[in-house]
Protein backbone atom coordinates (compact mmCIF):
# COMPACT_ATOMS: atom_id res chain seq x y z
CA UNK A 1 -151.53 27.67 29.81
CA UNK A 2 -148.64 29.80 30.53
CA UNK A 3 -146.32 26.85 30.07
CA UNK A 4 -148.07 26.49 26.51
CA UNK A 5 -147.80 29.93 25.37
CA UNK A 6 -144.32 30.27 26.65
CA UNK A 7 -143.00 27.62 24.20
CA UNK A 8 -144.99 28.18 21.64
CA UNK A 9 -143.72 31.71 21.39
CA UNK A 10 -140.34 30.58 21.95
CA UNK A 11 -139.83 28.01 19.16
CA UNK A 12 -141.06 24.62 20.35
CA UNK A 13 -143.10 22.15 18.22
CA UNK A 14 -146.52 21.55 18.57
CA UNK A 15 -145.72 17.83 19.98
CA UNK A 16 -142.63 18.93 22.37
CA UNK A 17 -145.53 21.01 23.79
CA UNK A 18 -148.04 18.82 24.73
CA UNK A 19 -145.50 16.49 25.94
CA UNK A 20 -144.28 18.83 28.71
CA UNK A 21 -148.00 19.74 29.27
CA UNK A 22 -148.90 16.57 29.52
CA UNK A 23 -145.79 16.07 32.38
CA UNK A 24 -146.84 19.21 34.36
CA UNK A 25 -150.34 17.99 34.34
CA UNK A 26 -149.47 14.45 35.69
CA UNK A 27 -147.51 15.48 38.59
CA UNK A 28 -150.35 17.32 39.39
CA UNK A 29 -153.12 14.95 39.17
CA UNK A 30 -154.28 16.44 36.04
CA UNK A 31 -155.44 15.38 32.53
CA UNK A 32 -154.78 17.93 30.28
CA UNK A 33 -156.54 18.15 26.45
CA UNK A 34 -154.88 21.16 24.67
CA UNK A 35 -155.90 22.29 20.71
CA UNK A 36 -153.23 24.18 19.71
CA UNK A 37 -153.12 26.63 16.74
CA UNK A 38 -150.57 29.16 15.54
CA UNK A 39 -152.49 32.25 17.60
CA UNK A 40 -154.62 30.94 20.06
CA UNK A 41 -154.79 27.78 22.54
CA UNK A 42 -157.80 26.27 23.60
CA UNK A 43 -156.77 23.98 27.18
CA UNK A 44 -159.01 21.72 29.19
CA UNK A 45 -157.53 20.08 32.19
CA UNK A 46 -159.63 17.37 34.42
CA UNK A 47 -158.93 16.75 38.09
CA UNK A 48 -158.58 12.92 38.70
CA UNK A 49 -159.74 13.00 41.94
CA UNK A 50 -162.58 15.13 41.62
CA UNK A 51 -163.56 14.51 37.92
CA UNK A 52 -164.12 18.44 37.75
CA UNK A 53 -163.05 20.18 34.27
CA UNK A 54 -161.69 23.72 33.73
CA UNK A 55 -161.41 25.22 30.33
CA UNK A 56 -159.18 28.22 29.40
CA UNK A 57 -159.20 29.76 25.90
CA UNK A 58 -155.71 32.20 25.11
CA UNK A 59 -154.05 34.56 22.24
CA UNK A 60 -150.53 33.55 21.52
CA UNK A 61 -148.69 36.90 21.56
CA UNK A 62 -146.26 37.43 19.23
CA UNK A 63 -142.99 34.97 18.57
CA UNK A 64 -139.59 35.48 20.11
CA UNK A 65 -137.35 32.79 19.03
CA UNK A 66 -135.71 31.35 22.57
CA UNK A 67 -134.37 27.76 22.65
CA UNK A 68 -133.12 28.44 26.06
CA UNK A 69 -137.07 28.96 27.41
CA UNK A 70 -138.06 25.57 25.30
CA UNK A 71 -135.03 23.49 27.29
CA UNK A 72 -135.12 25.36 30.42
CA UNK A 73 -139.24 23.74 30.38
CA UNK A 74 -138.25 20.63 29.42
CA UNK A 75 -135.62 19.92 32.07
CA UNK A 76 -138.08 21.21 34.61
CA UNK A 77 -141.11 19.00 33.75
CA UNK A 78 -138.45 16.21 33.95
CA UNK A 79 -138.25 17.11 37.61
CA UNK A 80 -140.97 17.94 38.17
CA UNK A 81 -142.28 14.16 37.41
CA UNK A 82 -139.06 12.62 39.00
CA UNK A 83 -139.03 14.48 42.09
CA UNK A 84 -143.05 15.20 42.51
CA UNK A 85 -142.90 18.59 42.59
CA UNK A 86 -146.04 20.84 44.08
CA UNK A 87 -147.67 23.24 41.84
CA UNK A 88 -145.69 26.40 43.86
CA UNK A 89 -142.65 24.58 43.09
CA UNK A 90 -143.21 24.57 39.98
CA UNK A 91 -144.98 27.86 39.52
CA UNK A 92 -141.70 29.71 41.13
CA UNK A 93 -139.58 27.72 38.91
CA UNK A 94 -141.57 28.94 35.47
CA UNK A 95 -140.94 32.41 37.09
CA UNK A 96 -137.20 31.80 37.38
CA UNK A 97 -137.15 30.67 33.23
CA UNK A 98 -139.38 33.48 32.60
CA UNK A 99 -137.63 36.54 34.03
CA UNK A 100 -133.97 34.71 32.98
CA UNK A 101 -131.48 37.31 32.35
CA UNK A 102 -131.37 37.45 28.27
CA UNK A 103 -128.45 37.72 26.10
CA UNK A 104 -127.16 41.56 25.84
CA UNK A 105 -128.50 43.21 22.33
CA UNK A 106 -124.83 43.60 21.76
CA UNK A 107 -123.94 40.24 21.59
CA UNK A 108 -127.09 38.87 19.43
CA UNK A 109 -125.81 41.55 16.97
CA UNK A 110 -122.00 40.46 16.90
CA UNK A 111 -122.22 36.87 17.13
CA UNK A 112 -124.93 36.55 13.88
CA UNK A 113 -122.74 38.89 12.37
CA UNK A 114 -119.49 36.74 12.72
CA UNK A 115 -121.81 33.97 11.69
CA UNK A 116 -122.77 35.80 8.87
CA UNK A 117 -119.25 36.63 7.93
CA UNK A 118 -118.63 32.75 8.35
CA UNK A 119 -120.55 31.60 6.12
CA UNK A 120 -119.12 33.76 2.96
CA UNK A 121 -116.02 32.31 3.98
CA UNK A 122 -117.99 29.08 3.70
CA UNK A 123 -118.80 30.17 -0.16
CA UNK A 124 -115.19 31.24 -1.06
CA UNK A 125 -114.67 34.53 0.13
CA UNK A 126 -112.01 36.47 1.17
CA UNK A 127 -111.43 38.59 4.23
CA UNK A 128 -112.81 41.67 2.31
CA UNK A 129 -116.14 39.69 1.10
CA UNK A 130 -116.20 38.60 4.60
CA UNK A 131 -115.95 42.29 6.36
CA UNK A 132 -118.45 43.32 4.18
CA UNK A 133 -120.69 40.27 4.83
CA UNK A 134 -120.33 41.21 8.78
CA UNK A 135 -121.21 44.35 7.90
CA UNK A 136 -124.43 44.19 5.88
CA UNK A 137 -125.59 41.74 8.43
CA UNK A 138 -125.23 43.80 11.31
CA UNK A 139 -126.73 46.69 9.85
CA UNK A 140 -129.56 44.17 8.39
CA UNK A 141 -129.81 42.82 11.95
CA UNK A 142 -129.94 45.94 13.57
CA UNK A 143 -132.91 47.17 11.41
CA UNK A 144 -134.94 43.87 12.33
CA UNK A 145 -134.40 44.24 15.37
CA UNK A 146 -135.87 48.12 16.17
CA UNK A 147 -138.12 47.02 13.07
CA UNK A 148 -139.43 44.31 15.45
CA UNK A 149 -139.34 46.38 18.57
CA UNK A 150 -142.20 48.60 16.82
CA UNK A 151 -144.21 45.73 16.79
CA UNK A 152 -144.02 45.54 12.38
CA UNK A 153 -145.41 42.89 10.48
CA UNK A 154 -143.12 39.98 9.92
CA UNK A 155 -143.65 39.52 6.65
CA UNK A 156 -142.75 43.24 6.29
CA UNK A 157 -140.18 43.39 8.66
CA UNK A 158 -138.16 41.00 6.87
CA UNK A 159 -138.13 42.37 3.25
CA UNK A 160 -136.72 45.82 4.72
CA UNK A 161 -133.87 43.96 6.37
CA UNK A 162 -133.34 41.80 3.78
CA UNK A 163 -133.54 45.29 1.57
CA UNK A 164 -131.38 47.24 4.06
CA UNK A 165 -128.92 44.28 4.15
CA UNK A 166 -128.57 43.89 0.33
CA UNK A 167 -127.86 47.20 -0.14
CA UNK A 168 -124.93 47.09 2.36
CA UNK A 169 -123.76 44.25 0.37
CA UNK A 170 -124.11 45.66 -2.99
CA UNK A 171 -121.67 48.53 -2.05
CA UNK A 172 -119.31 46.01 -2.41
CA UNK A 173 -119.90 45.30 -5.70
CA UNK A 174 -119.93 48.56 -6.59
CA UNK A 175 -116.64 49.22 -5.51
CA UNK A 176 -115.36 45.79 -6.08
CA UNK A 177 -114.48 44.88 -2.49
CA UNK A 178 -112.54 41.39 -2.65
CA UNK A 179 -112.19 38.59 -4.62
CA UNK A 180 -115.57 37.90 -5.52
CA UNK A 181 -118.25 40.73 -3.90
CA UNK A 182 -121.18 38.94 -4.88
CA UNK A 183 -120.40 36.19 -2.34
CA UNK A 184 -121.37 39.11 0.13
CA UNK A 185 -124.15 39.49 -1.62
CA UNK A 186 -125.93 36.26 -1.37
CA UNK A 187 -124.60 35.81 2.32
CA UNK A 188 -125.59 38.85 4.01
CA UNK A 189 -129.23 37.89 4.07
CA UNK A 190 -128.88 34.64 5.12
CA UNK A 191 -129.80 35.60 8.96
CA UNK A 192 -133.49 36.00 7.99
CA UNK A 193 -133.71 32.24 6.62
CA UNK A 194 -136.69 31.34 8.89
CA UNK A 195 -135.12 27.72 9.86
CA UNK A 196 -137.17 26.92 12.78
CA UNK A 197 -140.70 27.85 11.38
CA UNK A 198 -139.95 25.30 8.54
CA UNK A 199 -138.22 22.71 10.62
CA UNK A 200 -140.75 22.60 13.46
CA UNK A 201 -143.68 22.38 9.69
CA UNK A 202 -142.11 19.23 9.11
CA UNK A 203 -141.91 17.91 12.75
CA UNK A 204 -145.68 19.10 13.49
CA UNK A 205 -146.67 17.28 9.56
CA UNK A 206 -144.57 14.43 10.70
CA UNK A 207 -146.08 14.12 14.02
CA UNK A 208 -149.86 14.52 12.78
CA UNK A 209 -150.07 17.94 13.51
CA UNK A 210 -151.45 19.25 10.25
CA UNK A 211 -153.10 22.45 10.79
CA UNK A 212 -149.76 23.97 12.40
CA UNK A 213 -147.77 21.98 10.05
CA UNK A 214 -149.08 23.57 7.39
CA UNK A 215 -149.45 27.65 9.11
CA UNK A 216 -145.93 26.84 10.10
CA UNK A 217 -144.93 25.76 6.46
CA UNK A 218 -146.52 29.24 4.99
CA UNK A 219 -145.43 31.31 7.54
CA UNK A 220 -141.91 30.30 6.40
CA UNK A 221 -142.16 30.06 2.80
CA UNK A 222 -143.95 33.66 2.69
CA UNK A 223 -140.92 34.80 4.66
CA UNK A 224 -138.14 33.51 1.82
CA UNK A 225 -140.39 35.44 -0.27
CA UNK A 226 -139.75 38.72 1.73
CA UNK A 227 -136.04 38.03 1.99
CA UNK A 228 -135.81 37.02 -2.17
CA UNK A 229 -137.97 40.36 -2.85
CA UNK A 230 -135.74 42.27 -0.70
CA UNK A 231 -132.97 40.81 -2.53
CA UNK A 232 -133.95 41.29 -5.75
CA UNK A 233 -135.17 44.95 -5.38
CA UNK A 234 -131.60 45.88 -4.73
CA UNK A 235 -130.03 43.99 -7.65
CA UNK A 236 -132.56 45.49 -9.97
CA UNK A 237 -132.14 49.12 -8.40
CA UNK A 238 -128.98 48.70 -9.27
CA UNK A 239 -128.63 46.77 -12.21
CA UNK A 240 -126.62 43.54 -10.85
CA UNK A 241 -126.44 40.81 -12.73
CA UNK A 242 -126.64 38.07 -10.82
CA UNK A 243 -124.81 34.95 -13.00
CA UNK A 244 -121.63 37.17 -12.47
């Protein structure tokens, strides 16, 4: 269960999932059956030698994108299958990838901020456009991050950033920062795209997994929503036209 939760939480598809479930469970002489939705996971695991069942119901708690946790669990139910690990072996293990040492705050914030300015360079802007693309996104970032922190809704906590980062942005327009400030503009809210609710949609659709398909598939489009409301807010607020 804890395996489950842990990479649901942390960005894994509904099939990668199971599949590393389903390893844990064999080197342990275990069936496992697991229904799993976007909040909650219903798991039943039979012992093959004693035919006995054991059913555990669970509340997904909320996400915190980590491809290192997904990995980390895959490698280690490769092992654990090669190498016939015993259940403490792999219980210390899970531990280990659970109390991992995460990236400092600092470096989240400066590294999707350089991204950020990367990708108005991407668009055609200048170094200006791309100071104040580094900019809006750090502030932005910095906001969804205590934002999140405080436990806010998502859905919420997305259209402030994306509101918070726009208006960053938009004070280079105003006082014509670079070649072309509205480059800054449409790139300082592109660290809120929500790419890995809408790529794991397709894999789960793909894969036969409707119901989270679909959750997953809402989840993201209502979030595009938040950041194009938060987007347009500011260039109404402030009159910006946005064929310019």
């Amino acid at each position: 269960m804890n395996i489950c939760i842990m990479m649901m939480r942390s960005g894994a598809n509904t099939k990668r999932v199971i599949d590393n479930i389903n390893r844990f469970a064999k080197v342990l002489d275990f069936e496992s059956h697991a229904l799993i939705s976007h909040k909650s996971i219903i798991m039943t695991l039979k012992d093959l030698k004693t035919k006995e069942t054991y059913t555990v119901v669970n509340q997904i708690p909320g996400y915190t994108i980590d491809f290192t946790i997904v990995s980390d669990i895959s490698r280690a139910s490769w092992k654990a299958l090669d190498n016939n690990w015993s259940y403490e072996k792999i219980n210390n293990r899970l531990n280990e990838i659970k109390n991992k040492k995460k990236y400092p705050l600092w470096i989240i914030l400066l590294t999707v901020s350089l991204a950020g300015a990367g990708f108005a360079n991407i668009f055609g802007g200048d170094l200006l456009n791309m100071g104040v693309t580094f900019i809006a996104t750090l502030v932005g970032l910095s906001v969804s991050k205590f934002l999140h922190h405080k436990a806010f809704n998502p859905y919420i906590r997305t259209y402030i950033s994306s509101v918070i980062a726009s208006f960053v942005a938009t004070l280079g327009i105003i006082f014509n920062i670079g070649s072309d400030p509205h480059i800054a503009l449409a790139t300082s809210v592109l660290f809120l795209v929500p790419g890995v609710p809408l790529i794991n949609s397709f894999n789960d659709l793909y894969n036969n997994h409707i119901l989270n398909g679909i959750v997953r598939f809402v989840s993201g489009f209502i979030l595009v929503l938040a950041i194009g409301l938060g987007l347009i807010t500011i260039m109404l607020i402030f009159n910006i036209n946005a064929l310019n």
